[in-house]
Structure formats: structure tokens, C-alpha cells
C-alpha atoms as a PDB file:
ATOM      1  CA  UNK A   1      24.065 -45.481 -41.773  1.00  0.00           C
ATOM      2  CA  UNK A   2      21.013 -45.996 -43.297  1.00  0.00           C
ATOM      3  CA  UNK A   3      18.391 -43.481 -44.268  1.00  0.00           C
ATOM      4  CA  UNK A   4      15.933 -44.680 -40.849  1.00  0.00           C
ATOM      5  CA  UNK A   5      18.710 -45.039 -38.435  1.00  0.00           C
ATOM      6  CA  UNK A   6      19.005 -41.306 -40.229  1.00  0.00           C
ATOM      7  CA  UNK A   7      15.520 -40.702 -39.629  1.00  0.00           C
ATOM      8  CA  UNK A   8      15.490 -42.617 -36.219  1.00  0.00           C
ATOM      9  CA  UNK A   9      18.747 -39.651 -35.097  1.00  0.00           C
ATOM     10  CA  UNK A  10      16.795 -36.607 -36.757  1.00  0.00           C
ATOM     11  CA  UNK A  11      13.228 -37.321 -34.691  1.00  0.00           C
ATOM     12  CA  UNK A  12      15.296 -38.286 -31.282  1.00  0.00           C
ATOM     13  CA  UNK A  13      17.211 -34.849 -31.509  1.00  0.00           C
ATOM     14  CA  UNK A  14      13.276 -33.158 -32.838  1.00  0.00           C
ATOM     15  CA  UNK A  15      11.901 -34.919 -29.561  1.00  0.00           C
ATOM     16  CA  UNK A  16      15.192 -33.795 -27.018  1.00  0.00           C
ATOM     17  CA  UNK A  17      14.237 -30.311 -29.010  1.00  0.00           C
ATOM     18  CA  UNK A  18      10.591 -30.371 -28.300  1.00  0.00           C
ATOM     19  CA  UNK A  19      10.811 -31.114 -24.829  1.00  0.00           C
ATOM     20  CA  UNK A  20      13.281 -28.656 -23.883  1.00  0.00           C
ATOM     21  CA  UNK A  21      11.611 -26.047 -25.351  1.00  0.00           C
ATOM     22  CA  UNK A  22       8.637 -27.019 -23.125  1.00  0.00           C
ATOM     23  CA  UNK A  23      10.853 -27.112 -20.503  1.00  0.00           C
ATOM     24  CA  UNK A  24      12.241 -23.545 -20.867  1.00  0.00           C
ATOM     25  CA  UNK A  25       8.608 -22.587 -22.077  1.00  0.00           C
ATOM     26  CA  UNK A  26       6.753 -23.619 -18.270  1.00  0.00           C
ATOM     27  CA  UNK A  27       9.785 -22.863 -16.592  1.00  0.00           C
ATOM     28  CA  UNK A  28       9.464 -19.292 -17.552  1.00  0.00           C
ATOM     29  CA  UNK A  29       5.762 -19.004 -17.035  1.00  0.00           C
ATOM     30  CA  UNK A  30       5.926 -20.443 -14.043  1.00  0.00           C
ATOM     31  CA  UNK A  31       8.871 -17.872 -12.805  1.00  0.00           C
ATOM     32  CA  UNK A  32       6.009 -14.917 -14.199  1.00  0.00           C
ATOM     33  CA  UNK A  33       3.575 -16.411 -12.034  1.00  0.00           C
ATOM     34  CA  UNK A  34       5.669 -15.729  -9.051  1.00  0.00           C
ATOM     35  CA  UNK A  35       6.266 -12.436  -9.890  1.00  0.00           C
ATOM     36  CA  UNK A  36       2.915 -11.826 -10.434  1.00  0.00           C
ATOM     37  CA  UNK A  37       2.119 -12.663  -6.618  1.00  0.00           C
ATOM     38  CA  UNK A  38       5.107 -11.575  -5.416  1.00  0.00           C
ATOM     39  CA  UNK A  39       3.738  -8.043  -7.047  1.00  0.00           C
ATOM     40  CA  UNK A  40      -0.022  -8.535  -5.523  1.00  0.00           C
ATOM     41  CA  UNK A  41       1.741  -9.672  -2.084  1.00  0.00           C
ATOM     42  CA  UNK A  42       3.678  -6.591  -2.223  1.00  0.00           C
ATOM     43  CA  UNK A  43       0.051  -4.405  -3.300  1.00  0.00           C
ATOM     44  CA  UNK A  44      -1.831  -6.051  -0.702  1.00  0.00           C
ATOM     45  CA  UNK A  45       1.020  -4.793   1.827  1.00  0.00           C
ATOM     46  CA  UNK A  46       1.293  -1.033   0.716  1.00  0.00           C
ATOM     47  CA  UNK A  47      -3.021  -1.242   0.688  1.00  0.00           C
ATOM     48  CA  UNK A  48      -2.302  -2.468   5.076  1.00  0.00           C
ATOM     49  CA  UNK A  49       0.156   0.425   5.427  1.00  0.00           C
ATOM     50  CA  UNK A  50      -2.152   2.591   3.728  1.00  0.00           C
ATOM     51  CA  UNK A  51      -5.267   1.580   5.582  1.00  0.00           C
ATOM     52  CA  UNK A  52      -2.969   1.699   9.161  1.00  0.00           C
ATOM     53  CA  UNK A  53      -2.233   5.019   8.487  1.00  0.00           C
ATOM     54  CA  UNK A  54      -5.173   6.189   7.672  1.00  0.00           C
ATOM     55  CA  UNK A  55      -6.743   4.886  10.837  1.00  0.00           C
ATOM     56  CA  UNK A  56      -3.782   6.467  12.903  1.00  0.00           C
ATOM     57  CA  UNK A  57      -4.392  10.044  10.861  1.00  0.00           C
ATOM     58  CA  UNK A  58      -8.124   9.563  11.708  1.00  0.00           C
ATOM     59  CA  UNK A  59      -7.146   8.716  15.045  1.00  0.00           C
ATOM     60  CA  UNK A  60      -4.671  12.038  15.877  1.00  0.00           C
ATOM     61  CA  UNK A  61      -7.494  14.196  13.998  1.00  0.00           C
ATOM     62  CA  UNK A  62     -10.681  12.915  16.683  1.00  0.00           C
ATOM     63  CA  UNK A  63      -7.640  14.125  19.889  1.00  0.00           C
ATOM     64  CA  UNK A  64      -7.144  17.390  17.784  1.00  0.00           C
ATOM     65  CA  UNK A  65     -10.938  18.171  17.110  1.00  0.00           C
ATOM     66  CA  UNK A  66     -11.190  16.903  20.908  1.00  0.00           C
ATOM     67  CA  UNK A  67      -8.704  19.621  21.969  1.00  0.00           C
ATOM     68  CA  UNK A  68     -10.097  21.868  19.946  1.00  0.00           C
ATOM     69  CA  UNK A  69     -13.352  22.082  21.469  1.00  0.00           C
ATOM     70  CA  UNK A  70     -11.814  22.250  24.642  1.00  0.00           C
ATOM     71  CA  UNK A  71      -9.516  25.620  23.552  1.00  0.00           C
ATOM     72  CA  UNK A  72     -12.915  26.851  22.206  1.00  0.00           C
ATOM     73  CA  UNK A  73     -14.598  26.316  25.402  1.00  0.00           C
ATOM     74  CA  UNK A  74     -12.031  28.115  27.568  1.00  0.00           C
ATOM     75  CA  UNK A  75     -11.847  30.946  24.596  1.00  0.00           C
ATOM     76  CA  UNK A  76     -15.672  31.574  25.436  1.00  0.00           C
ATOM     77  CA  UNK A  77     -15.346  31.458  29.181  1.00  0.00           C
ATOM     78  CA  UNK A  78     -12.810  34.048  28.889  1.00  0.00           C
ATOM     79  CA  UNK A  79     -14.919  36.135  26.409  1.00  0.00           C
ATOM     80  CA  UNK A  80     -17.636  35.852  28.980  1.00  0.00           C
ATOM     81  CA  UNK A  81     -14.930  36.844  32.020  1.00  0.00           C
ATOM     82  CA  UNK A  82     -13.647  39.566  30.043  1.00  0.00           C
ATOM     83  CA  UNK A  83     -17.362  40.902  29.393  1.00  0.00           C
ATOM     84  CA  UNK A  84     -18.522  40.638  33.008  1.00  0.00           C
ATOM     85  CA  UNK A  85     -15.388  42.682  34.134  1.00  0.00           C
ATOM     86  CA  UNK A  86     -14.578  44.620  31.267  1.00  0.00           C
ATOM     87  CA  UNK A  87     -11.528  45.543  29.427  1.00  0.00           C
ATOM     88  CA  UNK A  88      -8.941  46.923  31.683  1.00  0.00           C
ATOM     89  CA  UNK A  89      -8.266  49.891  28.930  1.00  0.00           C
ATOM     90  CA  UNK A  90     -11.335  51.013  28.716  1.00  0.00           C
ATOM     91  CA  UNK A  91     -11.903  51.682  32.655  1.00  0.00           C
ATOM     92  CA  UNK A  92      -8.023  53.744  32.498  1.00  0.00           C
ATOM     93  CA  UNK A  93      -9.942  56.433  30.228  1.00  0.00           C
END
């Protein structure tokens, strides 16, 4: 063998090298950059649960203010009742 057929060898194997170095290098960014979406995909689908749920909580909260008002408009009425007529202890005395 002669020193380029020597030469010729040691840049083929430098070249196989090179590339499959780029090939593990791009293969493994490429593998981050699906993680990376698969992370925002999973982000952007706790954010939808959130914002669902926070809709449903503001949803339950307008019935319970709604019932609410309701319980505080029968509380007065009987306030009012219970003035007109008077307390039933207080006529016993």
C-alpha cells in the first residue's frame, strides 16, 4: 500500500466519520424539537383545562350569587312578616 491509497483510506473513514456525526448530531436536535412541542402541545392543553374550568367555576358562582339573592329576599319578607305580627314570645308575657 502506498502512502495515498493510505491517505485515500484515512480521509474515506474522516468523511464516513464526519457524516455520521452529522447524522447523530440533526438526528438528536431534531428528536429535541419534538419534545419541545410535544411540551408546548401539552401547555397549551393544561392552559384549555384551566380556562374551561374557570368558566365552569364562574359559571356555578353567577347560580350561587343568583340563589343567594333569592334566600336574601325571602329572609327579608320574613323579617317584614315577623315584624307585622310580632314574635310569638313576646305576646305569651
Amino acid at each position: 500500500m502506498t502512502w495515498q491509497e493510505a491517505v485515500m483510506g484515512a480521509s474515506g473513514i474522516a468523511f464516513v466519520l464526519v457524516v455520521t456525526v452529522a447524522i447523530i448530531i440533526q438526528g438528536g436536535a431534531t428528536w429535541r424539537a419534538r419534545m419541545v412541542v410535544a411540551r408546548e402541545e401539552a401547555h397549551r392543553r393544561l392552559a384549555e383545562d384551566a380556562l374551561a374550568a374557570q368558566r365552569q367555576t364562574a359559571e356555578r358562582l353567577d347560580t350561587v350569587l343568583a340563589e343567594l339573592a333569592v334566600v336574601r329576599e325571602k329572609t327579608a319578607t320574613l323579617e317584614r312578616t315577623l315584624a307585622e305580627v310580632g314574635e310569638p314570645w313576646q305576646s305569651a308575657r
